[in-house]
N, C-alpha and C. Protein backbone atom coordinates (compact mmCIF):
# COMPACT_ATOMS: atom_id res chain seq x y z
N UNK A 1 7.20 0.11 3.54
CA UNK A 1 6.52 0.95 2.60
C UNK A 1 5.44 1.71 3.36
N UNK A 2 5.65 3.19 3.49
CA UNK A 2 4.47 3.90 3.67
C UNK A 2 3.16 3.99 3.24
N UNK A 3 1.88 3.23 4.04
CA UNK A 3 0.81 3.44 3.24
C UNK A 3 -0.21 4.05 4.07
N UNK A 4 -1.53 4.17 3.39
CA UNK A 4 -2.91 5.31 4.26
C UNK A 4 -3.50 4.98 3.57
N UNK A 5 -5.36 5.79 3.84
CA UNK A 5 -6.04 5.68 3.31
C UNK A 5 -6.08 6.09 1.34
N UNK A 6 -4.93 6.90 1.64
CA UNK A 6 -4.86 7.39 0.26
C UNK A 6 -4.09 6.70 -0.72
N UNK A 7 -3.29 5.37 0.05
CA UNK A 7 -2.94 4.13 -1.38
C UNK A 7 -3.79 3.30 -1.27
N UNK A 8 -4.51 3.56 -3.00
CA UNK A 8 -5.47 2.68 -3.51
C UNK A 8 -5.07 2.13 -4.73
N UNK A 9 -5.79 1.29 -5.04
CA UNK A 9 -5.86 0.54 -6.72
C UNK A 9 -5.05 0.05 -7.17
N UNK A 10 -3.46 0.40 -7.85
CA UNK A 10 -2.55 -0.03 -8.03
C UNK A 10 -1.36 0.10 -7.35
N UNK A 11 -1.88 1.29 -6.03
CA UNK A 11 -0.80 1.80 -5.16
C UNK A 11 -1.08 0.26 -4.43
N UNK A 12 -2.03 0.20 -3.69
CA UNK A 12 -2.28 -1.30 -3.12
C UNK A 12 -1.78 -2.99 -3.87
N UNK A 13 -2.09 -3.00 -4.99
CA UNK A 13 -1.09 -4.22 -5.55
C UNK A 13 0.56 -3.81 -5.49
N UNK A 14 1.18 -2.74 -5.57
CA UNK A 14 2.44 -2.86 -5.58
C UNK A 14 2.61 -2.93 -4.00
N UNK A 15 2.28 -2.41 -3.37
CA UNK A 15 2.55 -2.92 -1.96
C UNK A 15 2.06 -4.01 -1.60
N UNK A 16 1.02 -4.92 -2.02
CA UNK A 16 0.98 -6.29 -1.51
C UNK A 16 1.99 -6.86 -2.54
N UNK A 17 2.57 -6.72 -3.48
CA UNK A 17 3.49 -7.33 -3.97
C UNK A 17 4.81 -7.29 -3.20
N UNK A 18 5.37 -6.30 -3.00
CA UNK A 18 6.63 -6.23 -2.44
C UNK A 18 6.54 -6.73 -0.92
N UNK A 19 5.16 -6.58 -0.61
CA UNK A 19 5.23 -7.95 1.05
C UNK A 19 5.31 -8.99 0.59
N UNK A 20 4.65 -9.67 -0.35
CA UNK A 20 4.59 -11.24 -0.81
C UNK A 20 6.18 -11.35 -1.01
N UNK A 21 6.46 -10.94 -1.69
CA UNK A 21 7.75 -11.36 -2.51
C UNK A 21 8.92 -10.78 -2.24
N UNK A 22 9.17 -9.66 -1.65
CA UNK A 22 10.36 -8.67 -0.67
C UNK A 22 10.12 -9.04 0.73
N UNK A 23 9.15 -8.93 1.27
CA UNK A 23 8.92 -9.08 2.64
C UNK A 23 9.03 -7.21 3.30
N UNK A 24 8.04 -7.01 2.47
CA UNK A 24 8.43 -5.32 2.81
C UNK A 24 7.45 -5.24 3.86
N UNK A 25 7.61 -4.06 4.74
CA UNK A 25 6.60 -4.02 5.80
C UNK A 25 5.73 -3.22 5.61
N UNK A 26 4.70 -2.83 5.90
CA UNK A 26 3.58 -2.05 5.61
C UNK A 26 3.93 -1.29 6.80
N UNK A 27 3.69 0.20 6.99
CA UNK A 27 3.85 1.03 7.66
C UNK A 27 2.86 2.06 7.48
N UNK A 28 1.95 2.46 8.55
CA UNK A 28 0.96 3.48 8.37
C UNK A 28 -0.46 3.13 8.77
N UNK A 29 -1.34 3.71 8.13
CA UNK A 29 -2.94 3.01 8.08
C UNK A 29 -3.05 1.90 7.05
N UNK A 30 -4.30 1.46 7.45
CA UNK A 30 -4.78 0.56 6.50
C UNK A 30 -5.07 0.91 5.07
N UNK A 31 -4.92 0.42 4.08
CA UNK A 31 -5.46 0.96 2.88
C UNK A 31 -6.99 0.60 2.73
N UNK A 32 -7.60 1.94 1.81
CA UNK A 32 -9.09 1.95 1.45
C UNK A 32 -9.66 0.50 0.87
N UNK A 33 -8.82 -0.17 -0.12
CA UNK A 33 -9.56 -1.99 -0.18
C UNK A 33 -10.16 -1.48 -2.18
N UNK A 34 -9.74 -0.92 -2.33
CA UNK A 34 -9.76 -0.39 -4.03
C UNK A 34 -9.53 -1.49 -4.56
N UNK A 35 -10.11 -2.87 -4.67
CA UNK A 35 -9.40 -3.77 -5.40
C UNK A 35 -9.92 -3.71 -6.89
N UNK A 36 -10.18 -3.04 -7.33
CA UNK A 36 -11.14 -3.19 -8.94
C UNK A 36 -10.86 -2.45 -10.10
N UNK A 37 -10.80 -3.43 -10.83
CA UNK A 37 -10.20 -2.41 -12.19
C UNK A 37 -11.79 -2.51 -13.80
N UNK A 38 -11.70 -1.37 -13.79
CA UNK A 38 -12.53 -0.41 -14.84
C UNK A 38 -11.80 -0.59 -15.82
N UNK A 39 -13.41 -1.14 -16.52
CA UNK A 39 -13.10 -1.16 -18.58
C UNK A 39 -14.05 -0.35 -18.84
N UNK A 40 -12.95 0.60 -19.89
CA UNK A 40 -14.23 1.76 -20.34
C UNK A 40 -14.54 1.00 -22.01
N UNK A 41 -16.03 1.38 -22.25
CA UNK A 41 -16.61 0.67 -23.20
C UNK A 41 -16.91 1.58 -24.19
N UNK A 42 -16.48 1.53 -25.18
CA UNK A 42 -17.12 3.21 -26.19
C UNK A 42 -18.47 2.92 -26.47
N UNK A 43 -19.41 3.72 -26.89
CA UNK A 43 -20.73 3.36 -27.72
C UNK A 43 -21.13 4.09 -28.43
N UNK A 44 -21.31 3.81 -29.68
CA UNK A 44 -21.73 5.00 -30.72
C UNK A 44 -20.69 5.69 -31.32
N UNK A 45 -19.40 5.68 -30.40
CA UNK A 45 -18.43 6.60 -30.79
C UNK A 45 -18.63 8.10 -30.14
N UNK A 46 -19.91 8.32 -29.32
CA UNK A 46 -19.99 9.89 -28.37
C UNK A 46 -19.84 9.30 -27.55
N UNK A 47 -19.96 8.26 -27.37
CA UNK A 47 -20.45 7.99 -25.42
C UNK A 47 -19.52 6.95 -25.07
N UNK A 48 -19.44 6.61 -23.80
CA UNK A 48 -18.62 5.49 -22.94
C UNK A 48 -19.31 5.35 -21.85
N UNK A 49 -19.18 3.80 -21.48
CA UNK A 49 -19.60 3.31 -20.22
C UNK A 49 -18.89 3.33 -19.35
N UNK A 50 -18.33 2.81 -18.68
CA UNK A 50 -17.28 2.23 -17.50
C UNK A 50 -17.66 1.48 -16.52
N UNK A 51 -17.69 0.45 -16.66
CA UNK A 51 -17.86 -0.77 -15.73
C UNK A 51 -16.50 -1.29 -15.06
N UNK A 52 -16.87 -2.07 -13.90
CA UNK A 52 -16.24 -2.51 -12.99
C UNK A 52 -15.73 -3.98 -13.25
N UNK A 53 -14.68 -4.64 -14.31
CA UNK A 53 -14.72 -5.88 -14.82
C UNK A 53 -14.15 -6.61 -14.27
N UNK A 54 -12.79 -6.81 -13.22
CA UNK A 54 -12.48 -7.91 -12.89
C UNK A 54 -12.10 -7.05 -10.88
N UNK A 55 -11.30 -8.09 -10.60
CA UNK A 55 -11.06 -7.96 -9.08
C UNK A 55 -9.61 -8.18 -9.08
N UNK A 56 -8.27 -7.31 -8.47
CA UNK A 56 -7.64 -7.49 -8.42
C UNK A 56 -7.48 -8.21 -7.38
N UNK A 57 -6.06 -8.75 -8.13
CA UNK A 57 -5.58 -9.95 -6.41
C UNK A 57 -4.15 -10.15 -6.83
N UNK A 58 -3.02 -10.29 -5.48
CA UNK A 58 -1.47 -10.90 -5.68
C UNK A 58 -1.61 -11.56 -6.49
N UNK A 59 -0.16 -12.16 -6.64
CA UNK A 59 0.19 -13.33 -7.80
C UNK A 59 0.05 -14.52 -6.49
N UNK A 60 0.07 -14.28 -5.54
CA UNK A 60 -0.34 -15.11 -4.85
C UNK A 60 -1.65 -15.71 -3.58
N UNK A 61 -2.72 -14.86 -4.92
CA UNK A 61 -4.23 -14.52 -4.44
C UNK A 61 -4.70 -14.24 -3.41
N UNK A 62 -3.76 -13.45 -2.72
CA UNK A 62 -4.60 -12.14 -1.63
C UNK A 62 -5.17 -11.07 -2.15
N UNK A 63 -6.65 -11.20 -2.00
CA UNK A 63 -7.82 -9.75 -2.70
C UNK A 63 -7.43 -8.77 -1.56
N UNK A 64 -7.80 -7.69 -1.86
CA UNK A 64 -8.17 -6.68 -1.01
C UNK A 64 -9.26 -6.27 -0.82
N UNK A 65 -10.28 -6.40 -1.63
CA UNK A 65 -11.56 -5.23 -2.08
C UNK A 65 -12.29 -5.51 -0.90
N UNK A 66 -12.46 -4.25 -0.42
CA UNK A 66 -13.37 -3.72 0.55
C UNK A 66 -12.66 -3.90 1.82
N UNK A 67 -11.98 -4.25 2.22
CA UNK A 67 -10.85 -4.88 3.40
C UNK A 67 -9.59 -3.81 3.84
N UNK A 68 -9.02 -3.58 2.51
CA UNK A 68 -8.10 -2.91 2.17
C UNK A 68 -6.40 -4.32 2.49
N UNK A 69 -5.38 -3.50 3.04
CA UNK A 69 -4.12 -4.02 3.50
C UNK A 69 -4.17 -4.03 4.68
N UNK A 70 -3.95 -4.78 5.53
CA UNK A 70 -3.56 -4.27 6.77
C UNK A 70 -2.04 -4.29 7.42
N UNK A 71 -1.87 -3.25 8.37
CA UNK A 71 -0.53 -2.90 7.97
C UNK A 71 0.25 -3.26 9.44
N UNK A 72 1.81 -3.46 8.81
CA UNK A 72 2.66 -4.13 10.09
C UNK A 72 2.80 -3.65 11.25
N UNK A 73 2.77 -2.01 11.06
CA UNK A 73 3.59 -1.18 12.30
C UNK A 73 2.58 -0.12 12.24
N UNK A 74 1.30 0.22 12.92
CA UNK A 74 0.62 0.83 12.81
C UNK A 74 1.30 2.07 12.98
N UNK A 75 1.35 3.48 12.19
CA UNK A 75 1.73 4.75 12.85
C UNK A 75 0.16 5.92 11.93
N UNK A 76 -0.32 6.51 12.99
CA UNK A 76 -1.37 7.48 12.51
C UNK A 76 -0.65 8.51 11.84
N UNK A 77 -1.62 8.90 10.79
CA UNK A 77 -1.59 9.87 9.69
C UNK A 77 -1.70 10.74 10.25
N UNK A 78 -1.13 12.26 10.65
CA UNK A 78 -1.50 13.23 11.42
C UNK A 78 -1.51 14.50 9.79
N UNK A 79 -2.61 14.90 9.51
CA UNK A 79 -2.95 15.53 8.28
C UNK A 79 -2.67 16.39 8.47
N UNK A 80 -2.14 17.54 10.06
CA UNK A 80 -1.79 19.31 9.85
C UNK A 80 -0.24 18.82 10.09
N UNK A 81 0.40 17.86 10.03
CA UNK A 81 2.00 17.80 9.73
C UNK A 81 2.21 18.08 8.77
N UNK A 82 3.61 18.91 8.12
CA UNK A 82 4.11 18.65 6.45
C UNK A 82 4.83 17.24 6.37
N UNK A 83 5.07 16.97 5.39
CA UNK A 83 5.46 15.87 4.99
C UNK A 83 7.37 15.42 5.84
N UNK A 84 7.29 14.68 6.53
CA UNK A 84 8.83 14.27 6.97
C UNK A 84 9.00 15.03 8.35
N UNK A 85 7.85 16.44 8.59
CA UNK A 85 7.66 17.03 9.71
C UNK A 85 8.36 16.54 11.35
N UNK A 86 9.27 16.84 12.13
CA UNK A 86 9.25 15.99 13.37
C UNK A 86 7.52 15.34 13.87
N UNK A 87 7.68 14.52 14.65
CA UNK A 87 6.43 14.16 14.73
C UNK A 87 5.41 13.15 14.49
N UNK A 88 6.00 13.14 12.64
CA UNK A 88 5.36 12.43 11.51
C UNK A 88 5.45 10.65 12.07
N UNK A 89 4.72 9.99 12.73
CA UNK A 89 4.56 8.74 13.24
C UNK A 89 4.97 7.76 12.34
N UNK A 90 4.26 8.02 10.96
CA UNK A 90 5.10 7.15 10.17
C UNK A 90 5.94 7.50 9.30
N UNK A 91 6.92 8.59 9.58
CA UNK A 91 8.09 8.39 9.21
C UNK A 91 8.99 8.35 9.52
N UNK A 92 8.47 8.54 11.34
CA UNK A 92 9.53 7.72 12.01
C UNK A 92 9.48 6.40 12.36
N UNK A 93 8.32 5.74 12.41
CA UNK A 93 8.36 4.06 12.17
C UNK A 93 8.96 3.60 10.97
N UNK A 94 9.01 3.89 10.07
CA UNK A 94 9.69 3.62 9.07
C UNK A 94 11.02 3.92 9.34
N UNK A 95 11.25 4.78 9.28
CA UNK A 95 13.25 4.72 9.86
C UNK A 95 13.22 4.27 10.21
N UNK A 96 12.39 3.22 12.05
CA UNK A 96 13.28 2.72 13.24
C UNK A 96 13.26 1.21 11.85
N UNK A 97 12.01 0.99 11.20
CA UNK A 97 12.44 -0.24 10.17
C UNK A 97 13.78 -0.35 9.29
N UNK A 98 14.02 0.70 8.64
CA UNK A 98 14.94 0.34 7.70
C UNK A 98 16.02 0.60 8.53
N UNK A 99 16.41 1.00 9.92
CA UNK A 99 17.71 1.18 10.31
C UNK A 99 18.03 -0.13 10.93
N UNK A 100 16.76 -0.58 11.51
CA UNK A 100 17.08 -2.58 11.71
C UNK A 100 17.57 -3.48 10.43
N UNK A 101 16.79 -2.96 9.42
CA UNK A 101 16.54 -3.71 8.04
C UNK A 101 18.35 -3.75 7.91
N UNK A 102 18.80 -2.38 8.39
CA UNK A 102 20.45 -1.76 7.25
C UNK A 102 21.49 -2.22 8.21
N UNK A 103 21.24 -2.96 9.29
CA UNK A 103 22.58 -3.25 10.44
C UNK A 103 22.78 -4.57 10.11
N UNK A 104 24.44 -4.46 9.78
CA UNK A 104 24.92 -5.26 9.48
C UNK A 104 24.70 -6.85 10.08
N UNK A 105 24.72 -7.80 9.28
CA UNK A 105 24.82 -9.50 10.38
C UNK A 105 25.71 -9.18 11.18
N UNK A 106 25.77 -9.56 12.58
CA UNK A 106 27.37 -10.04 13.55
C UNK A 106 27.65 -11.01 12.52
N UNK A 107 29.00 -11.04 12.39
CA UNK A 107 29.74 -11.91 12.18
C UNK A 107 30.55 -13.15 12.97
N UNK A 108 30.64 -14.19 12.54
CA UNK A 108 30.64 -15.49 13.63
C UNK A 108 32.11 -15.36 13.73
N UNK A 109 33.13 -15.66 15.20
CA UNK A 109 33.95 -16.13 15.41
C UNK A 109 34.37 -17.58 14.62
């Protein structure tokens, strides 16, 4: 799974999920560490608060907040590439992954 500074919050739990439980690889930068989820509070009926109420974490209680993910196959974000661009570090670390991931078992004599 491709990630950067720019998967946060729930982009970050679905990718620590699918490592816990797929064994997916993290590919890219580290993520920003967004672990926190906001309850908005009405008041009066004009106004709202928004506080910071709980801390996300896996189903198998790895937090992130402030830390972020850290990731399997480091490849840098190069920001004047277009997207899939030759070049693009992590999207070619990611192919050389899923083309290992997609080759068949040998099969046993």
């Amino acid at each position: 799974m491709l990630v950067n500074r720019g998967t946060a919050g729930g982009a970050e739990a679905l990718a620590q999920v699918l490592r816990e439980r797929r064994g997916a690889k993290l590919v890219g930068e580290p993520t920003p560490g967004f672990g926190l989820v906001a309850t908005r509070f009405v008041l009066d009926g004009a106004a709202a608060i928004r506080l910071q109420t709980a801390r996300m974490e896996s189903g198998l209680g790895a937090g992130w907040l402030g830390s972020g993910l850290a990731v399997d196959v480091h490849a840098p974000d190069v920001a004047d590439l277009e997207f899939g661009a030759p070049g693009d570090a992590s999207i070619e670390a990611g192919a050389r992954i899923l083309s290992r991931a997609s080759r068949p078992e040998p099969k046993e004599r």
